[in-house]
Protein backbone atom coordinates (compact mmCIF):
# COMPACT_ATOMS: atom_id res chain seq x y z
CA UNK A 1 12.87 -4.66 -14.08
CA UNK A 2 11.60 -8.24 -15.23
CA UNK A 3 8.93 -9.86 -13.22
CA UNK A 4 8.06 -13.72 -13.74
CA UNK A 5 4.51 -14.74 -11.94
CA UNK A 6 4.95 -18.57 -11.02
CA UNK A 7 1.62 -20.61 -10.96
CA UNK A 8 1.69 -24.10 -9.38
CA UNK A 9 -1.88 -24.43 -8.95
CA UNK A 10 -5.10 -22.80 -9.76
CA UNK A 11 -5.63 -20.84 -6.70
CA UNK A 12 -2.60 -18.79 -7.42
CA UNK A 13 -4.28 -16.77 -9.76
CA UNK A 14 -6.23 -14.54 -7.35
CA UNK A 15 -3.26 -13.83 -5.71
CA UNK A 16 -0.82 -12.50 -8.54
CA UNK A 17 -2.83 -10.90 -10.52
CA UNK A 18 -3.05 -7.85 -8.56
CA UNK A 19 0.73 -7.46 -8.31
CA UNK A 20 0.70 -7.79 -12.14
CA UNK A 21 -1.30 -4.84 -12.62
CA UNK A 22 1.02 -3.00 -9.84
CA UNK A 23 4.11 -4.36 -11.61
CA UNK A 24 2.56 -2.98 -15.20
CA UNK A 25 1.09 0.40 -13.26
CA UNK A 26 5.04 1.17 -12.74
CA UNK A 27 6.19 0.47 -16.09
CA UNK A 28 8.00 -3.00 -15.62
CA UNK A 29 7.53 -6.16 -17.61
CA UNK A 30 6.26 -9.41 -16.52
CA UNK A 31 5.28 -12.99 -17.57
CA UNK A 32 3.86 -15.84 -16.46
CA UNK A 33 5.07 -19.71 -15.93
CA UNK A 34 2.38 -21.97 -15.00
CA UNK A 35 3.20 -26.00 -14.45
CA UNK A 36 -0.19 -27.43 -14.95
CA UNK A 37 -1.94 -27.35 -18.88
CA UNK A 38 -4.93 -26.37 -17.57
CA UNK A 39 -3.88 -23.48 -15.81
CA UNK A 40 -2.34 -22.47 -18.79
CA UNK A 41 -5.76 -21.66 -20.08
CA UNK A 42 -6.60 -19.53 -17.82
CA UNK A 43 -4.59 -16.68 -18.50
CA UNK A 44 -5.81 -13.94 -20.72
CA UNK A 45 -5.00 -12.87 -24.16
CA UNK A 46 -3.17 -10.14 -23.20
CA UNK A 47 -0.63 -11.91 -20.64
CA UNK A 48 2.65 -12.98 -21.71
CA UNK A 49 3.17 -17.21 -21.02
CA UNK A 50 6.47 -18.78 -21.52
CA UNK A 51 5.86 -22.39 -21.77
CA UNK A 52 9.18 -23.83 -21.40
CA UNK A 53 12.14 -23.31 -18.86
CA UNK A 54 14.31 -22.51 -21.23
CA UNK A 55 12.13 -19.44 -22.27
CA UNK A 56 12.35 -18.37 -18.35
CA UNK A 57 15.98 -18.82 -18.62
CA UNK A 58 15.95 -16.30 -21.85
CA UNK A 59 13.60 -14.10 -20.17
CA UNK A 60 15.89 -14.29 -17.16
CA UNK A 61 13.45 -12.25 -14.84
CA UNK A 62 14.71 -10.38 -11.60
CA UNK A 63 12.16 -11.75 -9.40
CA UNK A 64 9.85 -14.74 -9.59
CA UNK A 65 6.65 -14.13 -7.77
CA UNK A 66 5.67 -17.54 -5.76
CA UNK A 67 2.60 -18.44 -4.44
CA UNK A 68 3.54 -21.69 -3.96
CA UNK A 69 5.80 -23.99 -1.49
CA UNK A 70 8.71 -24.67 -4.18
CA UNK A 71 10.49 -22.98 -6.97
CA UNK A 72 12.89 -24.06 -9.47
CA UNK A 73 15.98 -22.66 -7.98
CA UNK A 74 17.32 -22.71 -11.40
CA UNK A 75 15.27 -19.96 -12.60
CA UNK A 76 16.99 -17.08 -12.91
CA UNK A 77 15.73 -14.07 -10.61
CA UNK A 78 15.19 -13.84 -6.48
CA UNK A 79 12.81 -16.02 -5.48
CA UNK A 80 9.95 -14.50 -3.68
CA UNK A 81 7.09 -16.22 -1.29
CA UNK A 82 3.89 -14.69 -1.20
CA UNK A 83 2.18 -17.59 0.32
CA UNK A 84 -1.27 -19.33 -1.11
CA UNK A 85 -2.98 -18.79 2.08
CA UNK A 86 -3.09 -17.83 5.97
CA UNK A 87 -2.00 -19.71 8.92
CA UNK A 88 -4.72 -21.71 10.11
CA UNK A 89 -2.82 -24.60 12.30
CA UNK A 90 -3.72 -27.23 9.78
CA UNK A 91 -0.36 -28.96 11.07
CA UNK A 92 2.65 -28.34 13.24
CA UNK A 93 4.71 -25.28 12.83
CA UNK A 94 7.71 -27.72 11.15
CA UNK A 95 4.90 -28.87 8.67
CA UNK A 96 2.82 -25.98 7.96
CA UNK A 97 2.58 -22.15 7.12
CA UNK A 98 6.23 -22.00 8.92
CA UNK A 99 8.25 -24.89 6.89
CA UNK A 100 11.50 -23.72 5.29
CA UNK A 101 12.26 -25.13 2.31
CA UNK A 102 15.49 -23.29 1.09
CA UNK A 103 14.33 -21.95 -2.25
CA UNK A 104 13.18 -18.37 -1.26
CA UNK A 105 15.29 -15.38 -0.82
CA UNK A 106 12.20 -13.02 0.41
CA UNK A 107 9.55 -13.76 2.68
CA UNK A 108 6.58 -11.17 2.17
CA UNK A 109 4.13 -11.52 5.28
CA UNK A 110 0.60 -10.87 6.02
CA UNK A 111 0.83 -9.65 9.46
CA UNK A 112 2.23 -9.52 13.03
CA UNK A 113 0.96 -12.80 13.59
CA UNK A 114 3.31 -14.51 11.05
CA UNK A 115 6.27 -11.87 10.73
CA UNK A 116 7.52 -12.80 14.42
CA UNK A 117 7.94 -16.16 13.43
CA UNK A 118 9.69 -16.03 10.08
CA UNK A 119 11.76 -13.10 11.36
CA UNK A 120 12.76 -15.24 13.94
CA UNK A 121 13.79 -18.33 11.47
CA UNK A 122 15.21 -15.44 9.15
CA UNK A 123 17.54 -14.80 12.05
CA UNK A 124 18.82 -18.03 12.63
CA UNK A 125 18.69 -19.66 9.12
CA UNK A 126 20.53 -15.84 7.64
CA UNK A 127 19.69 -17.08 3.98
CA UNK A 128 16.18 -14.96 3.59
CA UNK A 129 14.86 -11.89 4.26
CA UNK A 130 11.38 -11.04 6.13
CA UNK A 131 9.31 -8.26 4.97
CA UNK A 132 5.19 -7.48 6.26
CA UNK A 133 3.91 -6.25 3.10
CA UNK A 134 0.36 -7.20 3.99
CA UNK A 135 -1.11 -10.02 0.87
CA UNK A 136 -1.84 -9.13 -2.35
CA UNK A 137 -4.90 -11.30 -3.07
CA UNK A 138 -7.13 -9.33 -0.46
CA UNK A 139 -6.51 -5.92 -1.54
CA UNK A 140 -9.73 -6.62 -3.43
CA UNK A 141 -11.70 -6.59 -0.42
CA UNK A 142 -10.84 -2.79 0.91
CA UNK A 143 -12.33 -0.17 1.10
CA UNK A 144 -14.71 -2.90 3.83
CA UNK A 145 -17.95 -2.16 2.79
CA UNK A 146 -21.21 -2.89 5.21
CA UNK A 147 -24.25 -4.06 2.99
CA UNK A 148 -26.09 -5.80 6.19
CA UNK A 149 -28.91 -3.37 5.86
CA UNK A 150 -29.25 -3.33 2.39
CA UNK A 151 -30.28 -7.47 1.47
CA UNK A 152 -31.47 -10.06 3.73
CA UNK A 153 -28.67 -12.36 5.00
CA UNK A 154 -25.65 -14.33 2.80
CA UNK A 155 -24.12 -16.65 4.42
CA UNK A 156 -20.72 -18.10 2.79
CA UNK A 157 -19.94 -21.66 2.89
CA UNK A 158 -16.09 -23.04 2.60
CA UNK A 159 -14.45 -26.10 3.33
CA UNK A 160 -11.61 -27.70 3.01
CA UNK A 161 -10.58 -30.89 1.91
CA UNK A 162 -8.65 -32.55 4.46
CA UNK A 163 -11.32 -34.88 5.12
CA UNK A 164 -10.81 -35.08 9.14
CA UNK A 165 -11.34 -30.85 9.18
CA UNK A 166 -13.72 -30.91 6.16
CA UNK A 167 -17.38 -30.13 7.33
CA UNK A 168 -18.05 -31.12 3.58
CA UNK A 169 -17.50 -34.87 4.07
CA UNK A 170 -19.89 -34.72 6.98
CA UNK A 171 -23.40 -35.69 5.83
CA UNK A 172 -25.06 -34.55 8.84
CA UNK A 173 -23.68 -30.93 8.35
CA UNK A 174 -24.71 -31.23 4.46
CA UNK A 175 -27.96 -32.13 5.50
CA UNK A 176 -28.57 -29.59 8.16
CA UNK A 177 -27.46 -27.03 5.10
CA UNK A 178 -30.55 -27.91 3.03
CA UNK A 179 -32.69 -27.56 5.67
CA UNK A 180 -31.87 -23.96 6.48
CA UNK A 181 -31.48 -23.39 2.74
CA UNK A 182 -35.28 -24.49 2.60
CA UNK A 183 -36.60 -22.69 5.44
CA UNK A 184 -34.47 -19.81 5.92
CA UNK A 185 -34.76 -16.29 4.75
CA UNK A 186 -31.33 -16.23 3.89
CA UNK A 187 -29.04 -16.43 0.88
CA UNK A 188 -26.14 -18.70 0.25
CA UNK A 189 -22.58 -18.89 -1.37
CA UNK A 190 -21.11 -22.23 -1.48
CA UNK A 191 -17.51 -22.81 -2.61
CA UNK A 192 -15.00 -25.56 -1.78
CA UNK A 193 -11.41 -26.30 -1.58
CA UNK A 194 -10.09 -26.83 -5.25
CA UNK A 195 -8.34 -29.72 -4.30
CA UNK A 196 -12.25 -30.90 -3.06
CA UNK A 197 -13.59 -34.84 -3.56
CA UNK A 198 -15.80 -34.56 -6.96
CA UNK A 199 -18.16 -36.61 -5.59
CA UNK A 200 -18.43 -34.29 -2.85
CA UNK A 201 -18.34 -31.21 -5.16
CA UNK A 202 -21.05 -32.55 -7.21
CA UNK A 203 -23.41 -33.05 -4.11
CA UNK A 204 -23.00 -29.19 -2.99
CA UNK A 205 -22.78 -28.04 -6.65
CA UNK A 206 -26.54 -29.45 -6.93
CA UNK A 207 -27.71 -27.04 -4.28
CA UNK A 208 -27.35 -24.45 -6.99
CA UNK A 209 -30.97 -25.62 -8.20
CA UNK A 210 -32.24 -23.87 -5.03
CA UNK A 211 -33.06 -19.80 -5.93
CA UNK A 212 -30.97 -18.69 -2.61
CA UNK A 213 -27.84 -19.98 -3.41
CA UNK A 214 -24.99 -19.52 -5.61
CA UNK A 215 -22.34 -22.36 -6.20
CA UNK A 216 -19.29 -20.74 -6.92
CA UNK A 217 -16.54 -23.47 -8.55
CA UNK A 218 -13.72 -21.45 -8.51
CA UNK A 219 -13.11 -18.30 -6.63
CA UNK A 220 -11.48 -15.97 -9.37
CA UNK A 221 -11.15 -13.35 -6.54
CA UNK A 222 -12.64 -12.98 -3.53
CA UNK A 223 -14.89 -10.31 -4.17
CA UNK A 224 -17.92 -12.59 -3.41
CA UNK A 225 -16.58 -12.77 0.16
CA UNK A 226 -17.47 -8.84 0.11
CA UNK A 227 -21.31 -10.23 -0.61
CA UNK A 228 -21.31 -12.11 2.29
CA UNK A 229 -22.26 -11.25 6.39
CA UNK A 230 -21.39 -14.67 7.87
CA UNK A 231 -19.15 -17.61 6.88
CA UNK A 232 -19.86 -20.98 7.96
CA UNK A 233 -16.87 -23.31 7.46
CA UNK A 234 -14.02 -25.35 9.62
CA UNK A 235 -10.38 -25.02 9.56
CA UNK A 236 -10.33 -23.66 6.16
CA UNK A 237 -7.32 -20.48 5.59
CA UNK A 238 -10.56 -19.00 4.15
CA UNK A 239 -11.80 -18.18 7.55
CA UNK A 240 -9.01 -15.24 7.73
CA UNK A 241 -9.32 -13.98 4.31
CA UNK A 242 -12.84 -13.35 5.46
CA UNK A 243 -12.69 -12.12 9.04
CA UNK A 244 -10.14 -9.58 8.30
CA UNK A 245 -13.31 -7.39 6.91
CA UNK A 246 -14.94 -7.90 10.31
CA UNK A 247 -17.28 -10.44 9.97
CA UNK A 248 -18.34 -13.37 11.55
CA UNK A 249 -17.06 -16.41 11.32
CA UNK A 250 -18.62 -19.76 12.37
CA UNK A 251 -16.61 -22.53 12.10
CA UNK A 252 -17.04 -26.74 12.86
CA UNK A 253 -14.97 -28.44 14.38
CA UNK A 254 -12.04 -26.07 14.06
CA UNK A 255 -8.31 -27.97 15.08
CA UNK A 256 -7.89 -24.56 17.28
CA UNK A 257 -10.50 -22.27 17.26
CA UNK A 258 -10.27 -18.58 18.10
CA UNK A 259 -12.00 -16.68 20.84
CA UNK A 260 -13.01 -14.57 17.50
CA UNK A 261 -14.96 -17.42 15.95
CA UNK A 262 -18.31 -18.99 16.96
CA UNK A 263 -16.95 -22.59 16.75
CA UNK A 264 -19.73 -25.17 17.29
CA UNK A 265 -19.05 -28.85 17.60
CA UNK A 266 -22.56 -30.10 16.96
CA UNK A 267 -25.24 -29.82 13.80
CA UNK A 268 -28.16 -29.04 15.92
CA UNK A 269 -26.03 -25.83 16.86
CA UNK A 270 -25.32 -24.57 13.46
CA UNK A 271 -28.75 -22.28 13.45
CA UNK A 272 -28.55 -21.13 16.21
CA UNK A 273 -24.77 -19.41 15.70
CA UNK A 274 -25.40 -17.89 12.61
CA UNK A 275 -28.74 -16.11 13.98
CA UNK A 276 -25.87 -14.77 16.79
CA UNK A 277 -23.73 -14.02 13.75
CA UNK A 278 -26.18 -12.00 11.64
CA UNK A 279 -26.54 -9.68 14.65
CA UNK A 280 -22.83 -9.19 15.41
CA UNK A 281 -22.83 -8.58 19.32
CA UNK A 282 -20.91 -5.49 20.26
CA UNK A 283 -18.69 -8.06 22.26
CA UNK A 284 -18.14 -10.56 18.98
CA UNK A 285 -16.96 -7.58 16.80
CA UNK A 286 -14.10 -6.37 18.90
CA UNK A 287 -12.87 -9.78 19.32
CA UNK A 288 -12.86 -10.36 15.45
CA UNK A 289 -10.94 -6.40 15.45
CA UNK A 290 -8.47 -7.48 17.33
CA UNK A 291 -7.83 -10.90 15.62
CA UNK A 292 -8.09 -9.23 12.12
CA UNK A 293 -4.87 -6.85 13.34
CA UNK A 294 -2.45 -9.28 14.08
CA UNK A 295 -3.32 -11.84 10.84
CA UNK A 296 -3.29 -8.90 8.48
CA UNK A 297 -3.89 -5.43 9.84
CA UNK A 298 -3.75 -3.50 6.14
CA UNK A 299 -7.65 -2.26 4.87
CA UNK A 300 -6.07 0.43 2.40
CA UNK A 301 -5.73 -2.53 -0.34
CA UNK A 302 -2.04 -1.11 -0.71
CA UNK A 303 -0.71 -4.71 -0.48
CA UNK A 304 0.36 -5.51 -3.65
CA UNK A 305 2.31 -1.78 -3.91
CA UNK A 306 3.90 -2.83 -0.75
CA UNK A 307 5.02 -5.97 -1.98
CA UNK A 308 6.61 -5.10 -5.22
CA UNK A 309 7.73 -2.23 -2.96
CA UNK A 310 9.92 -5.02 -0.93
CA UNK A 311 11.29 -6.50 -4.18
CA UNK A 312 12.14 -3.45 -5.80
CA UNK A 313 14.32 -2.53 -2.66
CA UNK A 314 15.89 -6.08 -2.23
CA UNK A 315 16.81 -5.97 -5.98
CA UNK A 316 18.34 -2.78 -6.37
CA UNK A 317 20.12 -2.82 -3.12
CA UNK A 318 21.38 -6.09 -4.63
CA UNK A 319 20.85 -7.66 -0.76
CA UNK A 320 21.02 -11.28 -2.03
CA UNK A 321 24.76 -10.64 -1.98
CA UNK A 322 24.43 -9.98 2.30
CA UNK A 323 22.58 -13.66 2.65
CA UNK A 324 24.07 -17.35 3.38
CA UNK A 325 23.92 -20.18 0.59
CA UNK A 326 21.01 -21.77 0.40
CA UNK A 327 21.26 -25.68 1.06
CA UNK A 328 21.88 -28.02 -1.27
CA UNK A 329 18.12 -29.74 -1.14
CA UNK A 330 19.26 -32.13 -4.21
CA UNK A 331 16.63 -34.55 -3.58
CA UNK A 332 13.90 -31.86 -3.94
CA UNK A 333 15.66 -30.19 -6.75
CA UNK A 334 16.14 -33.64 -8.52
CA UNK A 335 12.24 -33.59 -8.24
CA UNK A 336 11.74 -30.13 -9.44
CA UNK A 337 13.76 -30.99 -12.54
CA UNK A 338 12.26 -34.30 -13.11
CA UNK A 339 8.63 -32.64 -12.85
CA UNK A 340 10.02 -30.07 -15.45
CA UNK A 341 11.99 -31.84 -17.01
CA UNK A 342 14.64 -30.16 -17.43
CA UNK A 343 18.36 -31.26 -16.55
CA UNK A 344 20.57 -28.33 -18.17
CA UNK A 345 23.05 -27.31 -15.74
């Protein structure tokens, strides 16, 4: 079986590379298409990059591994979704995590929380199939490992860059930051959105001069997230990808915060949650245990076997053939060929 791992953007890395070592662990080949240069030099030596779509069409793959919104639709191959992040209710179902698009022929979920819905749409759109596989890019963070009486306290810092949710932008929050940087006992890992302002990027990249604090630019993986006892952010997708290990989560100004978070909506309370979150009350925990179950209730880091599991199964039971024609979408697929540039038909 023929694998193709399609890269839109940066963060996409993190989450196919473990299904590339599952897809190589059972013998398969794979490759990689990425649309941006500089992506391009990010992949190793040792991984296979077609650069054109004509050497995808060659290759002609079985399954192209998305983590992405769109896919050329004339790549050869099912087209699978594996999402670049959690539902965090950045927008409206119609706009967000939920949005059909009409390219993808499997839908592999994270969790309870997400599978109702898309089996529901799978049900009345008939031209996908939904399948909880749990996500590949946090199998890194299982076996959950508790290190809060081993160091003194990290505390992770995320934001995103939609700059009415981003606690970045705010300079009263940055501020408030240094201040506990300087006069804390505490350590620090900073990392924003890649899509982040540069001028804003600069000003928390310069907090790297301090001793407690690490700026991270790009998250490769999320192992540093295992270094970490409390996250400070706001309505980042991070905040799941953390809390599924069971730890707190303070958040800013979240759109809809969770009974699972400590959500403040003022600087001067800031402190004051994340000496509540470094002590994880009882009551706290088993809110965040429950949450963590229906986003993504998989610590075996078995994910990624699950998910080339589902494609293995939709592929050789040749189930495209039981689904309803996608729609036409030619003004998006104009788009996608323009962008490629590629009109072959």
């Amino acid at each position: 079986m023929k694998f193709l791992l399609y890269i839109s953007y940066d963060y996409g890395f993190p989450i196919v590379r473990p299904l590339q070592e599952e897809i190589l662990k059972r013998g398969y080949q794979v490759a990689w298409f990425a649309e941006i240069e500089e992506s391009k030099k990010k992949l190793l030596p040792t991984e296979n990059l077609l650069n054109t779509v004509d050497e995808v069409v060659d290759y002609k793959p079985d399954a192209v591994l998305v983590a992405s919104n769109e896919v050329p639709h004339f790549f050869p191959g099912i087209k699978v979704q594996l999402f670049h992040g959690f539902s965090v209710n950045k927008r409206s179902k119609e706009k967000g995590h939920f949005r059909i698009r009409g390219f993808f022929d499997l839908y592999c979920t994270q969790g309870p929380s997400t599978t109702k819905t898309f089996k529901k749409l799978a049900r009345k759109h008939k031209n996908f199939k939904v399948v909880e596989t749990g996500w590949s890019k946090v199998d890194i963070l299982f076996p959950i490992e508790d290190n809060t009486k081993t160091h003194k306290p990290v505390i992770f810092v995320a934001s995103t860059f939609t700059e009415r949710l981003s606690l970045a932008h705010n300079d009263n929050v940055f501020n408030e930051i240094v201040k506990l940087i300087e006069n804390e006992n505490w350590g620090w890992i900073v990392n924003l959105h890649p899509k982040m302002n540069e001028d804003i990027v600069r000003k928390f990249q310069e907090l790297d001069t301090y001793k407690n604090v690490t700026f991270i630019p790009f998250l490769e993986d999320l192992a540093p997230l295992k270094n970490a006892d409390v996250m400070l952010t706001d309505t980042s997708s991070i905040i799941t990808e953390f809390i599924i290990q069971k730890k707190p989560v303070i958040t800013f100004n979240n759109r809809k915060p969770k009974k699972s978070f400590i959500n403040v909506t003022k600087v001067s309370k800031i402190k004051p949650a994340i000496e509540k979150a470094i002590k994880r009350p009882k009551k706290l925990i088993k809110k965040i245990e429950s949450f963590a179950l229906k986003q993504h209730p998989y610590f075996d880091g078995k994910s990624s076997e699950r998910v080339i599991d589902a494609v293995e199964d939709f592929v050789n039971n040749n189930e495209q053939k039981l689904l309803k024609s996608k729609p036409l979408n030619l003004i998006r697929k104009f788009k996608i060929r323009k962008r490629l540039k590629y009109f072959k038909f």
